[in-house]
Protein backbone atom coordinates (compact mmCIF):
# COMPACT_ATOMS: atom_id res chain seq x y z
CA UNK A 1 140.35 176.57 147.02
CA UNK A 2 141.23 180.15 145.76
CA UNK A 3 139.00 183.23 146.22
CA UNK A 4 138.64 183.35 142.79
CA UNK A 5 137.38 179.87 141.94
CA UNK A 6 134.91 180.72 144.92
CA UNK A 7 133.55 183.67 142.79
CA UNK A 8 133.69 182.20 140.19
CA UNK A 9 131.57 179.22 140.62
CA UNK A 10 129.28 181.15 142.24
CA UNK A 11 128.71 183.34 139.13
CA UNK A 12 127.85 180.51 137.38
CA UNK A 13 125.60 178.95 140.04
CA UNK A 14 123.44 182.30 140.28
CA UNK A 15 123.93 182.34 136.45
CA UNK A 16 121.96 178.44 136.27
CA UNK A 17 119.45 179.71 138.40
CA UNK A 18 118.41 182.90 137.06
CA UNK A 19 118.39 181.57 133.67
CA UNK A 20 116.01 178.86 135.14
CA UNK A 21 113.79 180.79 136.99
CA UNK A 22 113.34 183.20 134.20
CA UNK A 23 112.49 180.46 131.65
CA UNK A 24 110.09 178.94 133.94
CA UNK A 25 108.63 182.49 134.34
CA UNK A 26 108.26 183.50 130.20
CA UNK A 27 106.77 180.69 129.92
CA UNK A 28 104.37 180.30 132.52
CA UNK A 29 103.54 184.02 132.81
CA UNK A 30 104.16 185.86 129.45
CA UNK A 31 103.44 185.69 125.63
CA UNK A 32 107.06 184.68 125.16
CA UNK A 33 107.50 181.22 123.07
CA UNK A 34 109.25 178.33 124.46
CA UNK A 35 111.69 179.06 121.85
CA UNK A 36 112.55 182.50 122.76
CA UNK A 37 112.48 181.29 126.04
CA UNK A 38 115.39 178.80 125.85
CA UNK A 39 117.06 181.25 124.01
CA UNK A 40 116.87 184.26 126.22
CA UNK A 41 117.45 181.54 129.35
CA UNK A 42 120.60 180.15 127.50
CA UNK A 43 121.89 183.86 127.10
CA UNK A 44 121.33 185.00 130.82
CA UNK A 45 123.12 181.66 131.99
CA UNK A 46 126.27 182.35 129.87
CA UNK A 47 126.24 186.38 130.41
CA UNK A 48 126.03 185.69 134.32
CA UNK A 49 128.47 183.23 134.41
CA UNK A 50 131.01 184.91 132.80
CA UNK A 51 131.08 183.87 129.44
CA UNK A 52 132.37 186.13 126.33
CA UNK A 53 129.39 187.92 124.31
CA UNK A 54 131.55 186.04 120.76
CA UNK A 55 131.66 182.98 123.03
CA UNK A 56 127.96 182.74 124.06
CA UNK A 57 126.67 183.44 120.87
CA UNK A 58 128.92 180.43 119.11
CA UNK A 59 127.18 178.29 121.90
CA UNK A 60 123.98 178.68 121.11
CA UNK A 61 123.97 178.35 117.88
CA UNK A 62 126.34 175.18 117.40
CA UNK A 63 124.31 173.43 120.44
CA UNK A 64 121.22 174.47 118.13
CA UNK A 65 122.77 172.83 114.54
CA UNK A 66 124.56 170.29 116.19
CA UNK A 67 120.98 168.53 118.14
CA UNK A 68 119.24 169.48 114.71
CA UNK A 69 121.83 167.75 112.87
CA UNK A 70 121.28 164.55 114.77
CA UNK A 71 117.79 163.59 114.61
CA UNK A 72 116.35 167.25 112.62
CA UNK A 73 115.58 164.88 109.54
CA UNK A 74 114.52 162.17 110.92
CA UNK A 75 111.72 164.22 112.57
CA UNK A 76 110.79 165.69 109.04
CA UNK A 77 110.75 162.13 108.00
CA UNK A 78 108.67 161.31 110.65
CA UNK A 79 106.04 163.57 110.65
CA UNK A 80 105.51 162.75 106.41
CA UNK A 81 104.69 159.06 107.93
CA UNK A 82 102.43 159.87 110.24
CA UNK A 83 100.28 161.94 107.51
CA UNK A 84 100.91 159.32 105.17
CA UNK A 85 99.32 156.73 107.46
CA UNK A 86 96.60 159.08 108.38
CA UNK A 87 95.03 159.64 105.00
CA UNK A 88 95.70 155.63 103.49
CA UNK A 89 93.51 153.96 106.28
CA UNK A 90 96.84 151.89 107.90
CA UNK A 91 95.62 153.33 111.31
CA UNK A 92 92.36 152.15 111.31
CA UNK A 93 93.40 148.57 109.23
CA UNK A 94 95.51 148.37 112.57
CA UNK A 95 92.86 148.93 114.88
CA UNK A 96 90.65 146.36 113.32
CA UNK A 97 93.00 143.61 113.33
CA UNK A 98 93.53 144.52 116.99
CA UNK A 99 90.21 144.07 117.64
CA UNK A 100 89.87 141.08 115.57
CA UNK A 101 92.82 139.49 117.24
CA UNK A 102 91.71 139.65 120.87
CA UNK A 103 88.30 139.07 120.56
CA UNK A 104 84.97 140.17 122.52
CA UNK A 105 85.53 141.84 126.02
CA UNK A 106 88.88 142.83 125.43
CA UNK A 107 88.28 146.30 123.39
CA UNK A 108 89.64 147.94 125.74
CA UNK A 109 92.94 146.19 125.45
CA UNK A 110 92.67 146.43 121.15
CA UNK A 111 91.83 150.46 121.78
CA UNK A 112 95.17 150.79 124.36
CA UNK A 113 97.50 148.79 121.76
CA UNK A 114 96.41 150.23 118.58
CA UNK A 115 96.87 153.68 120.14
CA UNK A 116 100.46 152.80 121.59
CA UNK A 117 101.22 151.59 117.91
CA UNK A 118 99.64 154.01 116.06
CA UNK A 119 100.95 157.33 118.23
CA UNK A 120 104.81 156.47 117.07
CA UNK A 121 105.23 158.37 114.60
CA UNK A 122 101.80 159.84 114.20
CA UNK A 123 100.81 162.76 116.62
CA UNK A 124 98.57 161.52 119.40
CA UNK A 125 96.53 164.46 118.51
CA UNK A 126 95.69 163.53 115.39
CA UNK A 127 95.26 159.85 115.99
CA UNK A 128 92.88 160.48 118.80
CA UNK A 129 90.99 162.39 116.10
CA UNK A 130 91.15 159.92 113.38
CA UNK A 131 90.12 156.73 116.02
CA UNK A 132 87.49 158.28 117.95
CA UNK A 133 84.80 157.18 115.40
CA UNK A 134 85.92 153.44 115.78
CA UNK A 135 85.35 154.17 119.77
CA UNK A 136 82.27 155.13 119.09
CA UNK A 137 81.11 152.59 116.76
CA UNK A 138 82.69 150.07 119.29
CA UNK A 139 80.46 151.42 121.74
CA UNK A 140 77.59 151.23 120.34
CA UNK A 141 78.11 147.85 118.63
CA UNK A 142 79.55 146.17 122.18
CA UNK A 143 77.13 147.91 124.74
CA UNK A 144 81.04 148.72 126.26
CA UNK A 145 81.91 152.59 127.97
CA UNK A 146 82.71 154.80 125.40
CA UNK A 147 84.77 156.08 128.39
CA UNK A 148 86.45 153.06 129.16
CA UNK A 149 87.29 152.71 125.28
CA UNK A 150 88.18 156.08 124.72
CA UNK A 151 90.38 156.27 127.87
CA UNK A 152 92.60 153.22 126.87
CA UNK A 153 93.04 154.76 123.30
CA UNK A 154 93.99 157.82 125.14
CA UNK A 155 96.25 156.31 127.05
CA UNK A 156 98.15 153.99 124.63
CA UNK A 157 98.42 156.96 122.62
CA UNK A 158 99.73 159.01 125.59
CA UNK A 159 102.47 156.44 126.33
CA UNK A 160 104.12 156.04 122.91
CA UNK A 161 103.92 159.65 122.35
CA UNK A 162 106.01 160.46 125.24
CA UNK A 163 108.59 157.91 125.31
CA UNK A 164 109.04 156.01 121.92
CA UNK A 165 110.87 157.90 119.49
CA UNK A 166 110.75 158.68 116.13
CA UNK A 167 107.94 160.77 118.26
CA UNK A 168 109.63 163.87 117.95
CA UNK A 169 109.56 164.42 121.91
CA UNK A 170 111.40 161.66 122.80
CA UNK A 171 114.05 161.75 119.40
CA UNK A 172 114.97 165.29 120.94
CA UNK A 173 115.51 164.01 124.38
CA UNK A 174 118.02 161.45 123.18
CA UNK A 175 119.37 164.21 119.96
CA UNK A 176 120.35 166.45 123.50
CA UNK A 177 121.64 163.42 125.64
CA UNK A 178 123.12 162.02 122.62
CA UNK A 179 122.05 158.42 123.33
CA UNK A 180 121.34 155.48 120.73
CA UNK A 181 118.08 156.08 119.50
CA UNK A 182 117.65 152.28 119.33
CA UNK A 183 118.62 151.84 123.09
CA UNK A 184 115.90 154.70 123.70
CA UNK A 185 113.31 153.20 121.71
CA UNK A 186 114.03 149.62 123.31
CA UNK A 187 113.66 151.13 126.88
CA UNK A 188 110.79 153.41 126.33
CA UNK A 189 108.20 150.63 125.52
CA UNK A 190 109.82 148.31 128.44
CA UNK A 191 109.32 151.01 130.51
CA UNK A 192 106.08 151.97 129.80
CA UNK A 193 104.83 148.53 128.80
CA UNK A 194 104.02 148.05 132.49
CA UNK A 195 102.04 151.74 132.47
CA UNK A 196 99.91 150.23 129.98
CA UNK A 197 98.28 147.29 131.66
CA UNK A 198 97.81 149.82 134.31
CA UNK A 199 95.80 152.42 132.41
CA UNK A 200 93.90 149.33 130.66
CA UNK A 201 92.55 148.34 133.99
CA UNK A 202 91.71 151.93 134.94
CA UNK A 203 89.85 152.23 131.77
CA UNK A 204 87.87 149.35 132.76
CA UNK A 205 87.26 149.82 136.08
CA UNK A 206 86.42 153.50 135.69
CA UNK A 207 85.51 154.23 132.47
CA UNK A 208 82.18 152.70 133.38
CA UNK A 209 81.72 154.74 136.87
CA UNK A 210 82.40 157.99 135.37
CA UNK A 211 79.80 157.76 132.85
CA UNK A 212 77.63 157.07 135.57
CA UNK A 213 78.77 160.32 137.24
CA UNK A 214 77.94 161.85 134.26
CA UNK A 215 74.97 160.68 133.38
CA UNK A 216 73.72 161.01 137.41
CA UNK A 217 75.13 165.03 137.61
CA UNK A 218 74.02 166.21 133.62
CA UNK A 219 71.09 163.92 133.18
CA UNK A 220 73.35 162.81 129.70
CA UNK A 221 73.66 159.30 128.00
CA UNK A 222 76.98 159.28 126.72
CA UNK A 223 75.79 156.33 124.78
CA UNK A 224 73.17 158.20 122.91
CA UNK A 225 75.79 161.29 122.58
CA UNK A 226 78.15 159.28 120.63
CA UNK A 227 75.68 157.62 118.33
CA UNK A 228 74.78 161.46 117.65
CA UNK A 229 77.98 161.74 116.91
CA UNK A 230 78.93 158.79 114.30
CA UNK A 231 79.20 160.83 111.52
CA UNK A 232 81.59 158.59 109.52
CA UNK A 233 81.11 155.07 109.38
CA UNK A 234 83.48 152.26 108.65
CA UNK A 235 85.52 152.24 105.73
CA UNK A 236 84.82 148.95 103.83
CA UNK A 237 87.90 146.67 104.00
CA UNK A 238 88.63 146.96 100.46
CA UNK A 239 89.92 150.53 100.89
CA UNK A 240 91.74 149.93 103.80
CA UNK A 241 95.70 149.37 102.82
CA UNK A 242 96.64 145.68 104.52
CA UNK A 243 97.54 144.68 107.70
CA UNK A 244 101.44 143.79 106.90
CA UNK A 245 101.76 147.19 104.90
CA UNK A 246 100.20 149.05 107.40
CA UNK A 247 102.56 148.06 109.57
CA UNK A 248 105.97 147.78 107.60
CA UNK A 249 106.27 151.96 107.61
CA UNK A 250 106.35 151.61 111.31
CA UNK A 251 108.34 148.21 111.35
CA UNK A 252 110.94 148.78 109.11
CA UNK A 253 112.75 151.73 110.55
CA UNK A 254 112.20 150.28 113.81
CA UNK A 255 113.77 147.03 113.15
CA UNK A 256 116.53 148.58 111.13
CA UNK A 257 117.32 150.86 114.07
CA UNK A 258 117.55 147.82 116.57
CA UNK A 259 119.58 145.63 114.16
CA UNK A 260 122.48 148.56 113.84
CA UNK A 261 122.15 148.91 118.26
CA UNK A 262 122.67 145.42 118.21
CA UNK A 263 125.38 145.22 115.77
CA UNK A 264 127.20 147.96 117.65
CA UNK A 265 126.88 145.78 120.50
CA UNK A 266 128.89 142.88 119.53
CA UNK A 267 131.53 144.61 117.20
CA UNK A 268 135.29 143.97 118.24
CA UNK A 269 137.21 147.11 119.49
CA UNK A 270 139.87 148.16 117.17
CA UNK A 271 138.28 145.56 114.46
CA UNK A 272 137.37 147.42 110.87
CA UNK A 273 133.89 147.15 110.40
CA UNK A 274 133.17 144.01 107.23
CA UNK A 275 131.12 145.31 104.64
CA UNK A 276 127.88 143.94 106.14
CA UNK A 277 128.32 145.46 109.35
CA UNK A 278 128.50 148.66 107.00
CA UNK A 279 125.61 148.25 105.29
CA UNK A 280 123.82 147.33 108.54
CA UNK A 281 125.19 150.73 109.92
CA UNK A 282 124.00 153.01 106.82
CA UNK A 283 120.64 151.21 106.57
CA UNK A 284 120.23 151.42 110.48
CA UNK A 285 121.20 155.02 110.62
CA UNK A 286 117.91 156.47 112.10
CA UNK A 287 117.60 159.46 109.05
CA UNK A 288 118.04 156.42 106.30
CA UNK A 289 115.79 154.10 108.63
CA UNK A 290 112.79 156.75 108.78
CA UNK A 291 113.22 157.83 105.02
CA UNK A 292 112.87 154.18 104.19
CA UNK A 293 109.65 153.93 106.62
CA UNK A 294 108.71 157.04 104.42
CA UNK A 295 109.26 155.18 100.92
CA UNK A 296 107.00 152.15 101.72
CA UNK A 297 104.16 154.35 102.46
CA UNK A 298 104.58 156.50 99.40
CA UNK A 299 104.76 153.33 97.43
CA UNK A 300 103.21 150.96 99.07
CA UNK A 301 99.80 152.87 101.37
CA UNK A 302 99.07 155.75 98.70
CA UNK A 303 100.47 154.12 95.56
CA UNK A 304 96.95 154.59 93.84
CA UNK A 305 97.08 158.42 94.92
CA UNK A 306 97.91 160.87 92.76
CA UNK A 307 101.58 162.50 93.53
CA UNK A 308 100.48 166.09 93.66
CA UNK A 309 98.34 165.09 96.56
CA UNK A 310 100.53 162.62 98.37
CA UNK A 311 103.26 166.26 98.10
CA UNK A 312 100.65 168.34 99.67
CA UNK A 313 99.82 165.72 102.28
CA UNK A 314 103.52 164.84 103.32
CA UNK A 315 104.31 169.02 103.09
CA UNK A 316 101.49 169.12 105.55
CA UNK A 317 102.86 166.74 108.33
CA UNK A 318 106.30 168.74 108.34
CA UNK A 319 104.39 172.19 108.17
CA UNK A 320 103.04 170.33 111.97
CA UNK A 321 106.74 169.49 112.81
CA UNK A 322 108.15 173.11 112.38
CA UNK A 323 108.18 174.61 116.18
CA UNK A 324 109.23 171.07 117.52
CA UNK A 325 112.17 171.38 115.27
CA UNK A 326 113.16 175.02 116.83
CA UNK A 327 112.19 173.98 120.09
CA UNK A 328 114.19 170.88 120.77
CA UNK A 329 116.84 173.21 118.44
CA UNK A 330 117.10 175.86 121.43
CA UNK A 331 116.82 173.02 124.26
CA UNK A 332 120.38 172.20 122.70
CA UNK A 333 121.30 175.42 122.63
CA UNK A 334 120.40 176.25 126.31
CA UNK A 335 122.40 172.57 126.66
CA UNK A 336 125.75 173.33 125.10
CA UNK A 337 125.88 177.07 126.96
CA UNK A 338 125.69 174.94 130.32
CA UNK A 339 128.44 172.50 129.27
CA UNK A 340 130.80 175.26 128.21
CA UNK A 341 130.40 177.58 130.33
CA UNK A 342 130.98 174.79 133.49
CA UNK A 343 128.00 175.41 135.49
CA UNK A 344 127.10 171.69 133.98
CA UNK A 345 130.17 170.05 135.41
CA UNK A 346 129.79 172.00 138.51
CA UNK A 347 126.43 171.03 139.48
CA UNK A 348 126.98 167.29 138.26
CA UNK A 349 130.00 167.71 141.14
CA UNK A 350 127.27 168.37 143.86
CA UNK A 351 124.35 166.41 142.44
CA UNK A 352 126.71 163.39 142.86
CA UNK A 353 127.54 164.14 146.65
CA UNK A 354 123.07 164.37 147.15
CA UNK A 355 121.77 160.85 148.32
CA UNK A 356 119.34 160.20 145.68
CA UNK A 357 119.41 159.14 142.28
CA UNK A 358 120.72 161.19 139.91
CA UNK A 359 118.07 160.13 137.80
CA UNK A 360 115.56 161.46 139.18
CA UNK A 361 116.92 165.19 138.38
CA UNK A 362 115.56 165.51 134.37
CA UNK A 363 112.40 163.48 135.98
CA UNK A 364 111.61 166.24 138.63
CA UNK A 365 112.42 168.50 136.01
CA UNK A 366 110.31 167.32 133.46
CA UNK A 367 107.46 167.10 135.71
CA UNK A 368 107.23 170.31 137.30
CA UNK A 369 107.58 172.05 133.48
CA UNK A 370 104.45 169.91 132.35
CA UNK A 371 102.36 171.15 135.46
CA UNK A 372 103.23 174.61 134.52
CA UNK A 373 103.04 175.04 130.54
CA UNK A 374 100.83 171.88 129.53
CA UNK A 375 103.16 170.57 126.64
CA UNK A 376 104.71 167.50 127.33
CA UNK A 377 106.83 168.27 124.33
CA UNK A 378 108.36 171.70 125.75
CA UNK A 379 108.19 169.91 129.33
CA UNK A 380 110.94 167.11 128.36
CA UNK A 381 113.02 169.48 125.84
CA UNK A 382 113.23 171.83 128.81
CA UNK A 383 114.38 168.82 131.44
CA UNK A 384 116.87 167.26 128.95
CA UNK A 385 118.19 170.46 128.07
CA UNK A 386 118.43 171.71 131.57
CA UNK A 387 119.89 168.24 133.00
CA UNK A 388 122.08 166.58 130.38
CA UNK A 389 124.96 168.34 130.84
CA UNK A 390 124.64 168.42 134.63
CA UNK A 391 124.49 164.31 134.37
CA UNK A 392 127.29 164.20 132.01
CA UNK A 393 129.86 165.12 134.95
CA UNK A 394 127.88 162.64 137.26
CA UNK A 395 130.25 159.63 137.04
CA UNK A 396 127.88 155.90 136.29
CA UNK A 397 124.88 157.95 135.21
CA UNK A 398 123.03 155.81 132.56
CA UNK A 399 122.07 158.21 130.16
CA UNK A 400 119.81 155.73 128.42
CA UNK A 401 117.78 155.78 131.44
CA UNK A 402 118.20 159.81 132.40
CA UNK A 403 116.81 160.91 129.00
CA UNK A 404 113.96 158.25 129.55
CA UNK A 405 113.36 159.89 133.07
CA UNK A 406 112.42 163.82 130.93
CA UNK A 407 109.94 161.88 129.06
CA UNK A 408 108.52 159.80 131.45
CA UNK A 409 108.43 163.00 133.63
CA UNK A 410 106.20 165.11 130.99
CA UNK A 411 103.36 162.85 131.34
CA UNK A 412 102.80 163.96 134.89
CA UNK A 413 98.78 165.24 135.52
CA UNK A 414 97.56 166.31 132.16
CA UNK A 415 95.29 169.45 132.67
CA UNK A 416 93.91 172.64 131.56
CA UNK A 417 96.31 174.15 130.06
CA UNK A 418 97.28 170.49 127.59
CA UNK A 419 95.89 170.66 124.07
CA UNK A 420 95.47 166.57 124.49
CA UNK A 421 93.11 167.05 127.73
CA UNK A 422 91.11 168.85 125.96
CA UNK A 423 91.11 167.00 122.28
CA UNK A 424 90.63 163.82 124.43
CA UNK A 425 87.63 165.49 126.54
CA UNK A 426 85.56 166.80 123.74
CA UNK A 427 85.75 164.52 121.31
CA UNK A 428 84.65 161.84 124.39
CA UNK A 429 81.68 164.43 124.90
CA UNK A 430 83.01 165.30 128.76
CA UNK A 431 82.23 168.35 129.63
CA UNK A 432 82.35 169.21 133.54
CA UNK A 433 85.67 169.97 135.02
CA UNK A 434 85.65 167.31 137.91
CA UNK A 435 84.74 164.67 135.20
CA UNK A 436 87.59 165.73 132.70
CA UNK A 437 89.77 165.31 135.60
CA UNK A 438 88.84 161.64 136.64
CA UNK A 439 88.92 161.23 132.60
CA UNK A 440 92.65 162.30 131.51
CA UNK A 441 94.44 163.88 134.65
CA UNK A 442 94.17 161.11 136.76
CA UNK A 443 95.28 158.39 134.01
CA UNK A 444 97.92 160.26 132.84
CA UNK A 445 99.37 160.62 136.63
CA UNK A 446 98.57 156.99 137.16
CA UNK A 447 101.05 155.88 133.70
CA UNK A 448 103.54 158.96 135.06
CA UNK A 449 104.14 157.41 138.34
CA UNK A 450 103.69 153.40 137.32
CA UNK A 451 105.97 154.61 134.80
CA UNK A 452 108.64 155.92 137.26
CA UNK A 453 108.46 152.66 139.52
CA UNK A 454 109.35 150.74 136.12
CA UNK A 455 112.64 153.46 135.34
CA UNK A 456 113.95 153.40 139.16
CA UNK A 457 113.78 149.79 139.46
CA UNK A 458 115.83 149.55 135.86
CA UNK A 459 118.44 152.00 136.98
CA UNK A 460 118.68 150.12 140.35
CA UNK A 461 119.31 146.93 138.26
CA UNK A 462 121.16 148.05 135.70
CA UNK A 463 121.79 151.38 135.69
């Protein structure tokens, strides 16, 4: 090897890791955005290893439209969904018929599926919000934990969020890896399917026990807290949008999306596509997929609404969508400055010599992001963008599977500095530190690492 490959892939090694270290830095330690951050970390990277000033600059911003051109509208469409389901009542129709469906003693179960339901493609945030009153009303009706209700809501929310797209998280982490976004949404809720029956019987167990704690270390009913607290009772059924409608925004685009994977699947090489396999493939194109999710809740949830307000309510969802846009923009940016300036290939080249799967590298990734800066969003933008091009010179990597690792990885230990520990702790009326952490922190690290057993024994299997 000559002197001056030597230097040079050592430029671009110190290059990697300075931009790295740095990004970790602005955002752990500074008032710099994530989105500056990627930015400034995709700049150092290039500048250090060696890359033209013209060069570096036509990176970032072609990595930037090129992952916004792939899922940037099907985000927007997303978001005006979620709203849209928020404001017509499909949420709580679902939530009902959950509860309906499996009966006495098995709320928590009802809570944990409408949440993992409800949370794709409306912010867990917000659905938290909008189903807490049905927690506590199912509390006090039941004689159940609010904890142990609130907790599997949580945590079916939690789940979905992180690993289902069109949840804008997860749509950027396969935009950047540039997998199938059917393939990703088939594998995220096989993957975390598993997490689910685990946080369920958490719930359960301990939902009970901590408001015990509570109750033993405050001198506080929770019980008498949350009936405080009902300040909005059920809506009567008649205003509630039905159960089939509720769900055909959600359904639609979903079964669209897995219709085209499948299709794709069993098309002959070389064979020109008939004219329903291109039909299939327009109407299973994830942007006309989600846009059609879109139209049956304009026309179909807030038909009766009148249009100025069903604009301001849709406008609303995307205004909430913005910074995830420019965010999972500048993780592609960071991306494509990795891939051309080689320090992608070259680490891919010694990853693949390391005894341990290469997998595991956007997990790790992912992970140790979250525990810094909170957002799970940021936390699996930052792992894809980071690790995709280092995986794409790994030879046999599934990248199905890799991009599921960064969002499996960004659930990791929810804490203090998470907007969802907190949303998720005062709404349930937890207050003390050591109680919010047996609440959220420790289910979230419980689906994080149930959720990792799931991925490695896929990608030992199949991967």
């Amino acid at each position: 090897m000559s002197e001056s490959i030597v230097v040079a892939g050592s430029q671009l090694m110190v290059g990697l890791v300075l931009a790295i270290l740095i990004l970790v830095v602005l955002v752990l330690k500074t008032r710099v955005h994530a989105l500056l951050a990627l930015v400034i970390a995709a700049s150092i990277a290039g500048l250090v290893g060696g890359m033209a000033p013209d060069q570096l600059v036509k990176s970032i911003t072609s990595g930037f439209g090129n992952t916004l051109s792939t899922i940037g509208l099907v985000i927007g469409f997303g978001v005006m969904m979620g709203r849209l389901l928020e404001v017509s009542g499909a949420a709580e129709r679902m939530a009902y018929s959950f509860i309906a469906w499996l009966g006495n003693q098995r709320e928590e179960w009802a809570m944990a599926f409408t949440g993992y339901i409800v949370s794709i493609p409306i912010f867990c945030d917000s659905a938290f919000v909008i189903l807490t009153p049905l927690v506590r009303a199912l509390a006090r009706n039941t004689g159940k934990a609010s904890l142990a209700l609130g907790i599997a809501l949580a945590g079916g929310l939690m789940l979905s969020h992180h690993s289902i797209p069109p949840t804008p998280g997860p749509l950027g982490v396969a935009g950047i890896f540039g997998v199938d976004i059917g393939l990703m949404i088939f594998w995220g809720m096989l993957l975390t399917l598993p997490s689910l029956v685990a946080l369920v019987v958490y719930a359960r167990l301990m939902g009970p026990r901590i408001e015990e704690m509570i109750q033993q270390d405050t001198r506080e009913d929770l019980r008498e807290v949350h009936t405080r607290l009902l300040d909005r009772a059920r809506r009567p059924d008649a205003e509630l949008p039905p159960l089939w409608l509720s769900m055909l925004p959600i359904l639609l685009p979903i079964l669209l999306i897995f219709a085209n994977t499948l299709g794709g699947a069993f098309a002959v090489p070389g064979e020109a596509p008939g004219l329903a396999r291109q039909v299939l493939a327009f109407l299973g194109n994830p942007v006309i997929a989600v846009g059609l999710g879109v139209l049956v809740a304009i026309y179909g949830l807030v038909a009766r609404m009148p249009r100025d307000q069903v604009i301001d309510e849709m406008e609303k969802g995307v205004e909430s969508a913005g910074i995830i846009l420019l965010v999972t923009g500048a993780g592609g940016a960071l991306g494509a400055v990795l891939r051309d300036s080689g320090a992608g290939r070259m680490m891919g080249e010694w990853v693949a010599s390391l005894p341990l799967p290469a997998v595991l590298i956007p997990f790790v990734v992912a992970s140790l992001v979250r525990l810094i800066q909170g957002s799970g969003t940021v936390a699996m933008i930052t792992a894809a963008s980071i690790s995709a091009p280092i995986l794409a010179a790994v030879p046999e990597v599934n990248l199905v599977f890799a991009a599921q690792a960064a969002a499996i990885g960004s659930m990791v230990f929810s804490h203090f500095n998470d907007s969802f520990f907190w949303v998720v702790n005062r709404l349930l009326g937890v207050r003390q530190a050591k109680h919010q952490l047996l609440t959220w922190s420790v289910p979230t690290s419980l689906g994080w690492s149930s959720a990792l057993v799931t991925l490695l024994l896929a990608d030992a299997l199949l991967g």
